[in-house]
PDB file of N, CA and C in Angstrom:
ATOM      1  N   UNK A   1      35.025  16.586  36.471  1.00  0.00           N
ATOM      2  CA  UNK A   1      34.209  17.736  36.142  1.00  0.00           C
ATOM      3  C   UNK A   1      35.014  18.735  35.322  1.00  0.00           C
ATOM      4  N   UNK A   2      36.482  18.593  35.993  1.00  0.00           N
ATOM      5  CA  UNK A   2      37.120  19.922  35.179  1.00  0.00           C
ATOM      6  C   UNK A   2      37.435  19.500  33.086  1.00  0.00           C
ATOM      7  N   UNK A   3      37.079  18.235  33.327  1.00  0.00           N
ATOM      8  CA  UNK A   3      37.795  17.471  31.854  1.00  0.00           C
ATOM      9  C   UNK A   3      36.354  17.714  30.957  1.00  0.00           C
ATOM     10  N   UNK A   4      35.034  17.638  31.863  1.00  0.00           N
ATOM     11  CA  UNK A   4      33.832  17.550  31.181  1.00  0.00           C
ATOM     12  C   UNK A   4      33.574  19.173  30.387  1.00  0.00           C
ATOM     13  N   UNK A   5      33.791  20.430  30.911  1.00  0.00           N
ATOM     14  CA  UNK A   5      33.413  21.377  30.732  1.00  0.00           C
ATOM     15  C   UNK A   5      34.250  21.923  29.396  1.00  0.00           C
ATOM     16  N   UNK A   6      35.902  21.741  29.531  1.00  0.00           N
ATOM     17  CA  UNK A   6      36.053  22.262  28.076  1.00  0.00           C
ATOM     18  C   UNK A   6      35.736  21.364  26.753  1.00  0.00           C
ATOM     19  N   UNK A   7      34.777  20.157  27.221  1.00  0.00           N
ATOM     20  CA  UNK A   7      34.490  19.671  26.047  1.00  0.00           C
ATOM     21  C   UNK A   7      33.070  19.927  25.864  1.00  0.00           C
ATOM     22  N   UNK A   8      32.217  20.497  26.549  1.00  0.00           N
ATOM     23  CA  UNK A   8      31.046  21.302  26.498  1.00  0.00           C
ATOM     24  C   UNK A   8      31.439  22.680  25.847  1.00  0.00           C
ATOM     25  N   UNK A   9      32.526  23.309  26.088  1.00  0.00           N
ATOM     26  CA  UNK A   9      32.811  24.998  25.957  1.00  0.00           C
ATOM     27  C   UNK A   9      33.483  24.507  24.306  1.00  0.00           C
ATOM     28  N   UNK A  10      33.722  23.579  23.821  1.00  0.00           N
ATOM     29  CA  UNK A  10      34.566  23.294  22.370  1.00  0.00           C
ATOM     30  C   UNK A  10      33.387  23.683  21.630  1.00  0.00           C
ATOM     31  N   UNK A  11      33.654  24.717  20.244  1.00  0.00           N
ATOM     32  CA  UNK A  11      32.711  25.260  19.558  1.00  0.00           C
ATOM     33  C   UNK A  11      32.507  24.409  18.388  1.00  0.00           C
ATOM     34  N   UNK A  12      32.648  23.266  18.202  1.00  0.00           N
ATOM     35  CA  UNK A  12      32.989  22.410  17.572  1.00  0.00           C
ATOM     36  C   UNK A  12      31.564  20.974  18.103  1.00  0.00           C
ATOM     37  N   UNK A  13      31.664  20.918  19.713  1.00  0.00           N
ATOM     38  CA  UNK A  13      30.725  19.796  19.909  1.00  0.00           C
ATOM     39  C   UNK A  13      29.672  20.562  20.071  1.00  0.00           C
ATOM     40  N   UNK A  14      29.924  22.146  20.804  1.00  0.00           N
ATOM     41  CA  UNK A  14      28.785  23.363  20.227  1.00  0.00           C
ATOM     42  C   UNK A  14      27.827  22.981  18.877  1.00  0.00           C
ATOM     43  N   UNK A  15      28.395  23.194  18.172  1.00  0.00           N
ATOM     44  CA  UNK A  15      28.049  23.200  16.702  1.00  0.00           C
ATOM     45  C   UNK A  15      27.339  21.750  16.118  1.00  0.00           C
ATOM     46  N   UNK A  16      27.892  20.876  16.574  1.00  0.00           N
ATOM     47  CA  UNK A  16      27.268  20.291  16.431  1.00  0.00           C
ATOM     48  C   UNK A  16      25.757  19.500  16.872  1.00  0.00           C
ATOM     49  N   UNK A  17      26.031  19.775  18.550  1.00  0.00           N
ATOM     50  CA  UNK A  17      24.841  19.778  19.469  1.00  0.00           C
ATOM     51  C   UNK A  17      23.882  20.430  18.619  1.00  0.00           C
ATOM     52  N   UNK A  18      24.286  21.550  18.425  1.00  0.00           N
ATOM     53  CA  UNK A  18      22.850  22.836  17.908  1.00  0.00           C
ATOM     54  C   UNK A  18      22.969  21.976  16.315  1.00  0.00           C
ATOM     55  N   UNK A  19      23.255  21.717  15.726  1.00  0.00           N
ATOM     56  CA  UNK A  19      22.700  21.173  14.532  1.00  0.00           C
ATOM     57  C   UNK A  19      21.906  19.650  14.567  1.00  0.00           C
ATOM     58  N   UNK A  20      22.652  18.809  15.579  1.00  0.00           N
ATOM     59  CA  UNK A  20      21.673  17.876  16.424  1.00  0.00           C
ATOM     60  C   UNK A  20      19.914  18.316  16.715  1.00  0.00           C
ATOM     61  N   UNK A  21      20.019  18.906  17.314  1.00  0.00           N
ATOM     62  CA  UNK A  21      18.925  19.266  18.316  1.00  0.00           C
ATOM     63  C   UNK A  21      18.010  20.243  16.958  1.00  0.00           C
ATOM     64  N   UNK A  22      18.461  20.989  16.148  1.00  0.00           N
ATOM     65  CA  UNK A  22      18.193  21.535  14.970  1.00  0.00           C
ATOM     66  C   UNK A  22      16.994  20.589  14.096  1.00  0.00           C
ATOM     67  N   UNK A  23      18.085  19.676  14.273  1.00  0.00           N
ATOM     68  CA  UNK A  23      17.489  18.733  12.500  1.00  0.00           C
ATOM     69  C   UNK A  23      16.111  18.028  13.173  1.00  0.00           C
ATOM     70  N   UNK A  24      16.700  17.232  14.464  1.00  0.00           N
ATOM     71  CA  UNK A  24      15.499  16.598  15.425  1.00  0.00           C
ATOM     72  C   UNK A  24      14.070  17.343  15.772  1.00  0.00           C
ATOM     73  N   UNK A  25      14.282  18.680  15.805  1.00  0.00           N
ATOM     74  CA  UNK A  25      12.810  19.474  16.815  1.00  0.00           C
ATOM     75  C   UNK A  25      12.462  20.387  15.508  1.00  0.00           C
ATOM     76  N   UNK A  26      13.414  21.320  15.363  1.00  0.00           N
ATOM     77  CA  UNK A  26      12.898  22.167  14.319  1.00  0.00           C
ATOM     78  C   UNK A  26      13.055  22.637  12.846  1.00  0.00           C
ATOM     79  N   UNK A  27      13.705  21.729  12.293  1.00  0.00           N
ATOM     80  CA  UNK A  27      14.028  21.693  10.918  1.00  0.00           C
ATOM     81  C   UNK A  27      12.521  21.708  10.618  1.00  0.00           C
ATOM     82  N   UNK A  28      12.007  21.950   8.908  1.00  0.00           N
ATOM     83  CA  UNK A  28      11.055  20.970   8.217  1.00  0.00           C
ATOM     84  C   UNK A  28      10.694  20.116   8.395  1.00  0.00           C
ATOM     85  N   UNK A  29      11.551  19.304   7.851  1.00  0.00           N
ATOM     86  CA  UNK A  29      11.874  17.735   7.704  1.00  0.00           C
ATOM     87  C   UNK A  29      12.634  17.186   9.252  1.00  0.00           C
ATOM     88  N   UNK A  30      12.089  17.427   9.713  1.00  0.00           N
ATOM     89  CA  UNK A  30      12.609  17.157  11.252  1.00  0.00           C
ATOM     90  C   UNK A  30      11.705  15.169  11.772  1.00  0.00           C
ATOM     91  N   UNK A  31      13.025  14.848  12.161  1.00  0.00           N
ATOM     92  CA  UNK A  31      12.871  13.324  12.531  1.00  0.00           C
ATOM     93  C   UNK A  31      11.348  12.984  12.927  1.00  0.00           C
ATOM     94  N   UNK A  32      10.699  13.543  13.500  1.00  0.00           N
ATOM     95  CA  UNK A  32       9.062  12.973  13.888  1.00  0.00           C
ATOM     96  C   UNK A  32       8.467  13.049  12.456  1.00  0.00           C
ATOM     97  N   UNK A  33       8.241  14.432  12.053  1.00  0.00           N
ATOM     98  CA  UNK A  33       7.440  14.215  10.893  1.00  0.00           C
ATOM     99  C   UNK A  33       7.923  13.382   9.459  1.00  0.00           C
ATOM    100  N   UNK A  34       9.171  13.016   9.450  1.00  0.00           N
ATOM    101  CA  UNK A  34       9.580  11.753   8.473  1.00  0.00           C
ATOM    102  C   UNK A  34       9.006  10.716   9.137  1.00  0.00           C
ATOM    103  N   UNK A  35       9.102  10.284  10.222  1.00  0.00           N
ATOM    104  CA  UNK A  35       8.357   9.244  10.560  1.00  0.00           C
ATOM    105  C   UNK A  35       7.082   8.755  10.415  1.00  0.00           C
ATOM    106  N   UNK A  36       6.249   9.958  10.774  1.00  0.00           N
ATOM    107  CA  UNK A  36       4.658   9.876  10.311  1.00  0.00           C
ATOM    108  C   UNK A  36       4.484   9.655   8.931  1.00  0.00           C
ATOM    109  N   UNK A  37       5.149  10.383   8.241  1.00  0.00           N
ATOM    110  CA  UNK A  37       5.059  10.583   6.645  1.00  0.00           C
ATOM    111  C   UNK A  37       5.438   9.148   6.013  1.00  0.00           C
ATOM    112  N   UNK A  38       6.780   8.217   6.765  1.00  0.00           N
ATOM    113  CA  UNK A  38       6.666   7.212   6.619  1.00  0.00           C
ATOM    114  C   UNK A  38       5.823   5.996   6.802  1.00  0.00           C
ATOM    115  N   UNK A  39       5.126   6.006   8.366  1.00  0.00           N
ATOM    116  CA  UNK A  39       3.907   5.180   8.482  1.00  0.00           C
ATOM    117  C   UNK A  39       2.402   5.752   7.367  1.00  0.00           C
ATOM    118  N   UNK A  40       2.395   7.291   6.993  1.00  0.00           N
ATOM    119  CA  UNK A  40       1.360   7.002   5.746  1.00  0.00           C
ATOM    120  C   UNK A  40       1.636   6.440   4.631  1.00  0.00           C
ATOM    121  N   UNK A  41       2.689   6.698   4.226  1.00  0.00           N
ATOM    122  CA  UNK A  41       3.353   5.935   3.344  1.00  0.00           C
ATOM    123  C   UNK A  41       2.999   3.953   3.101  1.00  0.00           C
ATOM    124  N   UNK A  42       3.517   3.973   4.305  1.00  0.00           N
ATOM    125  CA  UNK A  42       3.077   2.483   4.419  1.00  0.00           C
ATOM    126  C   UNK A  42       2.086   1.675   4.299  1.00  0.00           C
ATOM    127  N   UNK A  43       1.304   2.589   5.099  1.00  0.00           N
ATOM    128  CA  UNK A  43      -0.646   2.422   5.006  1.00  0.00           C
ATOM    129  C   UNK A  43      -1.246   2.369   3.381  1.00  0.00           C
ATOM    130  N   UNK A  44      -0.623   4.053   2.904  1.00  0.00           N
ATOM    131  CA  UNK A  44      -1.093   3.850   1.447  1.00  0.00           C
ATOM    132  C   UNK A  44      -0.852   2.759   0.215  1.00  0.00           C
ATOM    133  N   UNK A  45       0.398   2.190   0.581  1.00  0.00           N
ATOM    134  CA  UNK A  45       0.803   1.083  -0.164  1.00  0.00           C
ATOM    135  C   UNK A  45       0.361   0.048   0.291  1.00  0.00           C
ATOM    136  N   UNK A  46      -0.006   0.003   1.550  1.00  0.00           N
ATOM    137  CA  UNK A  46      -1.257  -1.554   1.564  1.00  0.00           C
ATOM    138  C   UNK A  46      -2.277  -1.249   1.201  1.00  0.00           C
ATOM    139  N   UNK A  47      -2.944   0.202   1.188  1.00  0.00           N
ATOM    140  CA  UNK A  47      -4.261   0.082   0.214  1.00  0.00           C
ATOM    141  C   UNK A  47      -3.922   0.355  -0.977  1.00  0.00           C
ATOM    142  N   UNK A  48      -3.178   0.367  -1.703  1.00  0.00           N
ATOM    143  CA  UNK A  48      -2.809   0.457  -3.256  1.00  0.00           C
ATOM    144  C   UNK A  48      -2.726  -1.348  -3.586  1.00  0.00           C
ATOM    145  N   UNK A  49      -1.974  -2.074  -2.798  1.00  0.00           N
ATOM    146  CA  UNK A  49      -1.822  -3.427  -2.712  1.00  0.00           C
ATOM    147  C   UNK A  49      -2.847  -4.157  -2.559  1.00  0.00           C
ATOM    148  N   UNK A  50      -4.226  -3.667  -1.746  1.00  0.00           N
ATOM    149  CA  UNK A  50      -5.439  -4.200  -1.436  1.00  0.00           C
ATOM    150  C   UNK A  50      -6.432  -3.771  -2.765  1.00  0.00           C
ATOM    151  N   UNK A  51      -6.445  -3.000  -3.231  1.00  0.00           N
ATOM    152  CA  UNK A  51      -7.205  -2.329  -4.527  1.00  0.00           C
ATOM    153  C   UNK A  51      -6.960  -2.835  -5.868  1.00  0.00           C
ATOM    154  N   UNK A  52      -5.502  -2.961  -5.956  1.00  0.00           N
ATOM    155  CA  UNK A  52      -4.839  -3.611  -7.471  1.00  0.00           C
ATOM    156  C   UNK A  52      -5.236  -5.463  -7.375  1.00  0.00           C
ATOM    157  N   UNK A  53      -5.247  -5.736  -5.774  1.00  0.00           N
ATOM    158  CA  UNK A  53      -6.032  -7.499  -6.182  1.00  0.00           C
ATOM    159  C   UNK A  53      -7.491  -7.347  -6.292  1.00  0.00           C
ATOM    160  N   UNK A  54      -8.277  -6.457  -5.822  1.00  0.00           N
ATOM    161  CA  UNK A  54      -9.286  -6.244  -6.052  1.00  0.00           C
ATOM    162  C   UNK A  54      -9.631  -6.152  -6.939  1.00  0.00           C
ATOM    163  N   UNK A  55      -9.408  -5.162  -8.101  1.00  0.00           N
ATOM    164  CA  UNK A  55      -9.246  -4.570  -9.668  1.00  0.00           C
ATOM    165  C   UNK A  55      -8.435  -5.975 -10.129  1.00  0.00           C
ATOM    166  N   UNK A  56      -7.985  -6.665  -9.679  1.00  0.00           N
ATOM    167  CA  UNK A  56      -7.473  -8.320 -10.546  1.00  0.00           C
ATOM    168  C   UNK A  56      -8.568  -9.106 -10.726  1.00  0.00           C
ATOM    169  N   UNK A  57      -9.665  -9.164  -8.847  1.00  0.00           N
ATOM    170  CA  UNK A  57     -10.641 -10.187  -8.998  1.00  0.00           C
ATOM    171  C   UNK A  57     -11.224  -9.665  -9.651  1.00  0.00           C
ATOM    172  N   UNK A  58     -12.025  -8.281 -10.237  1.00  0.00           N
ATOM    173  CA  UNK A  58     -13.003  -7.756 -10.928  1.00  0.00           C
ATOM    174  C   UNK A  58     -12.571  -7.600 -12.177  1.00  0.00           C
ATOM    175  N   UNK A  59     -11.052  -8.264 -12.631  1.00  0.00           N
ATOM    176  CA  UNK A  59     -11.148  -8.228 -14.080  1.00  0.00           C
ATOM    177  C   UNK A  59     -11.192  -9.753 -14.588  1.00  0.00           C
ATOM    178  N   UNK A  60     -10.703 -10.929 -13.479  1.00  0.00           N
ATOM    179  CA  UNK A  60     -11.669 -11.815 -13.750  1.00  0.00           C
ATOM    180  C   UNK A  60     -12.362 -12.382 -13.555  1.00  0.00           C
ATOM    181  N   UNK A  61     -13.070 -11.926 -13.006  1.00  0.00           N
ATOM    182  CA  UNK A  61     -15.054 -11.920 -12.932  1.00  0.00           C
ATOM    183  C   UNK A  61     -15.458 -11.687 -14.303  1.00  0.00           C
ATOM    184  N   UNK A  62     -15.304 -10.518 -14.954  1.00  0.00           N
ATOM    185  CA  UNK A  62     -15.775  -9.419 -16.075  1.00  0.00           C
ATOM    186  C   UNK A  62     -15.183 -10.456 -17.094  1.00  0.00           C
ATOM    187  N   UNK A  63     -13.868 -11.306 -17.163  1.00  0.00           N
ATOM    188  CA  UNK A  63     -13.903 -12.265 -18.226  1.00  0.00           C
ATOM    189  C   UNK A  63     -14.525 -13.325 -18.163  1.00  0.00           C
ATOM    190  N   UNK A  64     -15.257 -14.022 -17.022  1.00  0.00           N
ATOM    191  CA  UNK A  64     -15.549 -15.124 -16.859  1.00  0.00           C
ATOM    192  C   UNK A  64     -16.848 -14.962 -17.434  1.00  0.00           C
ATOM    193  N   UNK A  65     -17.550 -13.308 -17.064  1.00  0.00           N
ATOM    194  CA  UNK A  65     -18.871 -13.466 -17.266  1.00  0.00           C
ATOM    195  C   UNK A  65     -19.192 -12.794 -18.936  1.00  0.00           C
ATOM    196  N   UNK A  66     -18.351 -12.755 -19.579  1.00  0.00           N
ATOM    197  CA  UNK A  66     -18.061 -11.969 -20.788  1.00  0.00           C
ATOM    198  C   UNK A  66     -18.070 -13.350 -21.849  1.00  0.00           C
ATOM    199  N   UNK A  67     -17.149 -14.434 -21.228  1.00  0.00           N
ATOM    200  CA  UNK A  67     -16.945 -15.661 -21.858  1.00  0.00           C
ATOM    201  C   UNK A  67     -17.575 -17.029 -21.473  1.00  0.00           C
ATOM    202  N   UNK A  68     -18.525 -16.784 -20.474  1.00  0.00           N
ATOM    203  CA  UNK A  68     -19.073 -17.713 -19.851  1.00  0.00           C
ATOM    204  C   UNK A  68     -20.611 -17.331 -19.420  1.00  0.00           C
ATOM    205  N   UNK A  69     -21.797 -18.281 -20.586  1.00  0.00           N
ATOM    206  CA  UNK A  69     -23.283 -18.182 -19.781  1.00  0.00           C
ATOM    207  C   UNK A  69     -23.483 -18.798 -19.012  1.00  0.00           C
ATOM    208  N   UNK A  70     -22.739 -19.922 -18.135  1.00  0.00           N
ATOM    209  CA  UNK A  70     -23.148 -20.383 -17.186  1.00  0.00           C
ATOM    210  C   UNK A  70     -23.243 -19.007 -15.966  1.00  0.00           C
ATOM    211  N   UNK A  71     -21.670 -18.787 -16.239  1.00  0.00           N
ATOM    212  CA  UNK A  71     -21.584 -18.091 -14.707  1.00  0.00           C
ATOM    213  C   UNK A  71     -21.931 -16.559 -15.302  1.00  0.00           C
ATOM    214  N   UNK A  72     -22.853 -16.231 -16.366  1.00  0.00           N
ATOM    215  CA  UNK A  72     -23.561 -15.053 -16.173  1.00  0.00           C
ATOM    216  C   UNK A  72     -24.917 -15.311 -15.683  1.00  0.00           C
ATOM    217  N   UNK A  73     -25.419 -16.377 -16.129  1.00  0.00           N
ATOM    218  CA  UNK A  73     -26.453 -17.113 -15.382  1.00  0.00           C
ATOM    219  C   UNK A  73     -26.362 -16.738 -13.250  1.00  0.00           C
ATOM    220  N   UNK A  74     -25.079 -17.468 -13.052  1.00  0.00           N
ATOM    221  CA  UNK A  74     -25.150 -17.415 -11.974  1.00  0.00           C
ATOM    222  C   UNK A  74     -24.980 -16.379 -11.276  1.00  0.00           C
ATOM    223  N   UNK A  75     -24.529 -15.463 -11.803  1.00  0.00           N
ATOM    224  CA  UNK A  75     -24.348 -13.763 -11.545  1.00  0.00           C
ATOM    225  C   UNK A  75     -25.614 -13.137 -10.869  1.00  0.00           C
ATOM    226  N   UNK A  76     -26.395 -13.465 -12.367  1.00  0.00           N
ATOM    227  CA  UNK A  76     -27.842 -12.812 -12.283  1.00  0.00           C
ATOM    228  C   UNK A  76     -28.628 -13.186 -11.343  1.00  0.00           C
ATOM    229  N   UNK A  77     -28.402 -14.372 -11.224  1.00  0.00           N
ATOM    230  CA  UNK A  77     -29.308 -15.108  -9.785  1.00  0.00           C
ATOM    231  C   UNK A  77     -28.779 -14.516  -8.609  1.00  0.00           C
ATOM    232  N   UNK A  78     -27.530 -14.424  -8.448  1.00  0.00           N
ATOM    233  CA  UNK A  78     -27.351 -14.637  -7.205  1.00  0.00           C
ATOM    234  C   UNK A  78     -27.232 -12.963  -6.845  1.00  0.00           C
ATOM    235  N   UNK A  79     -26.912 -11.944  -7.473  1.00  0.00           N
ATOM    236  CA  UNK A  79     -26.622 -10.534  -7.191  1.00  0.00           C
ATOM    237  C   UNK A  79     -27.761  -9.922  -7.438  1.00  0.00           C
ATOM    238  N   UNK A  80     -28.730 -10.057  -8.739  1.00  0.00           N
ATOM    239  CA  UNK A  80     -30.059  -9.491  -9.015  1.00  0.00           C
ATOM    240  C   UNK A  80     -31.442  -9.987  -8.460  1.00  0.00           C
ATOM    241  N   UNK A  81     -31.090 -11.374  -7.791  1.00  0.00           N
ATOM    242  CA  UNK A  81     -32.389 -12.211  -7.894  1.00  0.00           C
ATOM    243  C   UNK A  81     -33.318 -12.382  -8.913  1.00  0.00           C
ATOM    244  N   UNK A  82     -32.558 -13.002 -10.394  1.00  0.00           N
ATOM    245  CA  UNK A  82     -32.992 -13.142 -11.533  1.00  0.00           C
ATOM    246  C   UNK A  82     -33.699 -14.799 -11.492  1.00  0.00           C
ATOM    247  N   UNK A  83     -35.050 -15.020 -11.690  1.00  0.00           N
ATOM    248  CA  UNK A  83     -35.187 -16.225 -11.979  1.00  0.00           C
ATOM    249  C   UNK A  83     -35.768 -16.355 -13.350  1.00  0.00           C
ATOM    250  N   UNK A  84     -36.032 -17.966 -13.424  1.00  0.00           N
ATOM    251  CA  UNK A  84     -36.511 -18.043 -14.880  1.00  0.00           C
ATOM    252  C   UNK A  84     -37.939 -18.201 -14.683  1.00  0.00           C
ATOM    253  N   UNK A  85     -38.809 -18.155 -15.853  1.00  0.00           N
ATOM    254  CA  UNK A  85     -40.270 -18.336 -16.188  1.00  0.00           C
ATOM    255  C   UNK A  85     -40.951 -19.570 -14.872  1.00  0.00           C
ATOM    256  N   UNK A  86     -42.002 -19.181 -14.556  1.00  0.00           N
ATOM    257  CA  UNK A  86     -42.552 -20.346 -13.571  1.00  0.00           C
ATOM    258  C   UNK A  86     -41.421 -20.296 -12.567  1.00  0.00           C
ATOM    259  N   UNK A  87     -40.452 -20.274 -11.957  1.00  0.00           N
ATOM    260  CA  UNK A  87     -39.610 -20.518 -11.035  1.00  0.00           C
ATOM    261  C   UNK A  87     -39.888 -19.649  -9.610  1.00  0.00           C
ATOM    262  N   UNK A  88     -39.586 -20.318  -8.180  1.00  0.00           N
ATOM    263  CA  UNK A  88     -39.959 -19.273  -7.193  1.00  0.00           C
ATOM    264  C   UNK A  88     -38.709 -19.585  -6.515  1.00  0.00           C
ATOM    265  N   UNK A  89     -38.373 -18.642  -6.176  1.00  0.00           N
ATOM    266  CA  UNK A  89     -37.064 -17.581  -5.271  1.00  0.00           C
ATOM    267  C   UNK A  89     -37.363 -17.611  -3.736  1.00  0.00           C
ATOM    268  N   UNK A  90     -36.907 -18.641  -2.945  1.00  0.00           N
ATOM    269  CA  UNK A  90     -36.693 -18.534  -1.546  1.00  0.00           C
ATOM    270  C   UNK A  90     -34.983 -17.974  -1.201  1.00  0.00           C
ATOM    271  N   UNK A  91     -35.314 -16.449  -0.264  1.00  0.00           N
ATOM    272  CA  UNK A  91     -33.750 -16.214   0.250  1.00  0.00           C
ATOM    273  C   UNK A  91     -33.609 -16.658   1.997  1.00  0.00           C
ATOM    274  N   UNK A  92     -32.893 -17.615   2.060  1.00  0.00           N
ATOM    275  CA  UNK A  92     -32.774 -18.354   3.343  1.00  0.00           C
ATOM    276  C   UNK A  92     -31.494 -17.537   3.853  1.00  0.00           C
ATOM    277  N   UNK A  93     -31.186 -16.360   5.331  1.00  0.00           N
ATOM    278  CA  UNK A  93     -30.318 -15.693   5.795  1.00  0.00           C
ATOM    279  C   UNK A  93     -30.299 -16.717   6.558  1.00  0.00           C
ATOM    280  N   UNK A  94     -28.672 -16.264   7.052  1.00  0.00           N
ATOM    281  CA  UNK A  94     -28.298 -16.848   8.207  1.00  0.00           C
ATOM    282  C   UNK A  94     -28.127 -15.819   9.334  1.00  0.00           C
ATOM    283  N   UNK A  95     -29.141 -16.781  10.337  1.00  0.00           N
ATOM    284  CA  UNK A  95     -28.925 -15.610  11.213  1.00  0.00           C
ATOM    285  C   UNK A  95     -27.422 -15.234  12.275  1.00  0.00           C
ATOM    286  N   UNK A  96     -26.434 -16.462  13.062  1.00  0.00           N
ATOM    287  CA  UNK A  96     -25.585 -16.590  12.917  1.00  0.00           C
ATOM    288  C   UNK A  96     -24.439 -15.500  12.337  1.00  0.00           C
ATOM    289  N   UNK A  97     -24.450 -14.818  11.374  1.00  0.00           N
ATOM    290  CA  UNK A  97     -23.608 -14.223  10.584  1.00  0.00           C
ATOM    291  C   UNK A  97     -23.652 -12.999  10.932  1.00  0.00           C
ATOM    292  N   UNK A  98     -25.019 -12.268  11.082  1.00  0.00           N
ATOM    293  CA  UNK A  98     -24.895 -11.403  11.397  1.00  0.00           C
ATOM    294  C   UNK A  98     -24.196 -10.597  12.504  1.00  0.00           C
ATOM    295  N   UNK A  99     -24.015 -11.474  13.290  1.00  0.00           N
ATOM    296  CA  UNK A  99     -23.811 -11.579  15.020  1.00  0.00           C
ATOM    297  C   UNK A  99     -22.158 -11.427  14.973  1.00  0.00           C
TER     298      UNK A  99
END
């Protein structure tokens, strides 16, 4: 006990304790809120990562259907319910899916 106290009373592990305990609770930039700031961080770059393949499939879609009448054909059918002259349009759901 007597060896523990003048190394508590040293203004030195003083100083540093309080700059410890400082940076951790009440700084700004104090250890919790880097952390949070890091998990948004993280989040936002998987939806930046989820959006830029997205914006990939929708740029080629937009060439396929730019360079291709088949599959603007099939576009129209299948997103507008476009048919041709005389033709009749059954939409068969699954019920299954919904569930």
């Amino acid at each position: 006990m007597k060896k523990i106290i003048p190394i508590i009373a040293n203004k030195y592990f003083l100083a540093i304790t309080f700059f410890v305990v400082w940076m951790l609770f009440f700084d700004e930039r104090n250890y919790f809120d880097q952390r949070d700031e890091r998990q948004k961080l993280e989040k936002l770059e998987a939806k930046k990562k989820y959006y830029e393949t997205e914006i990939e499939k929708a740029r080629k879609e937009l060439q396929d259907l730019q360079n291709n009448p088949a599959a603007l054909e099939k576009y129209a059918r299948e997103r507008y319910l476009m048919k041709k002259q005389g033709e009749d349009i059954y939409i068969i759901e699954d019920s299954t899916q919904k569930q």
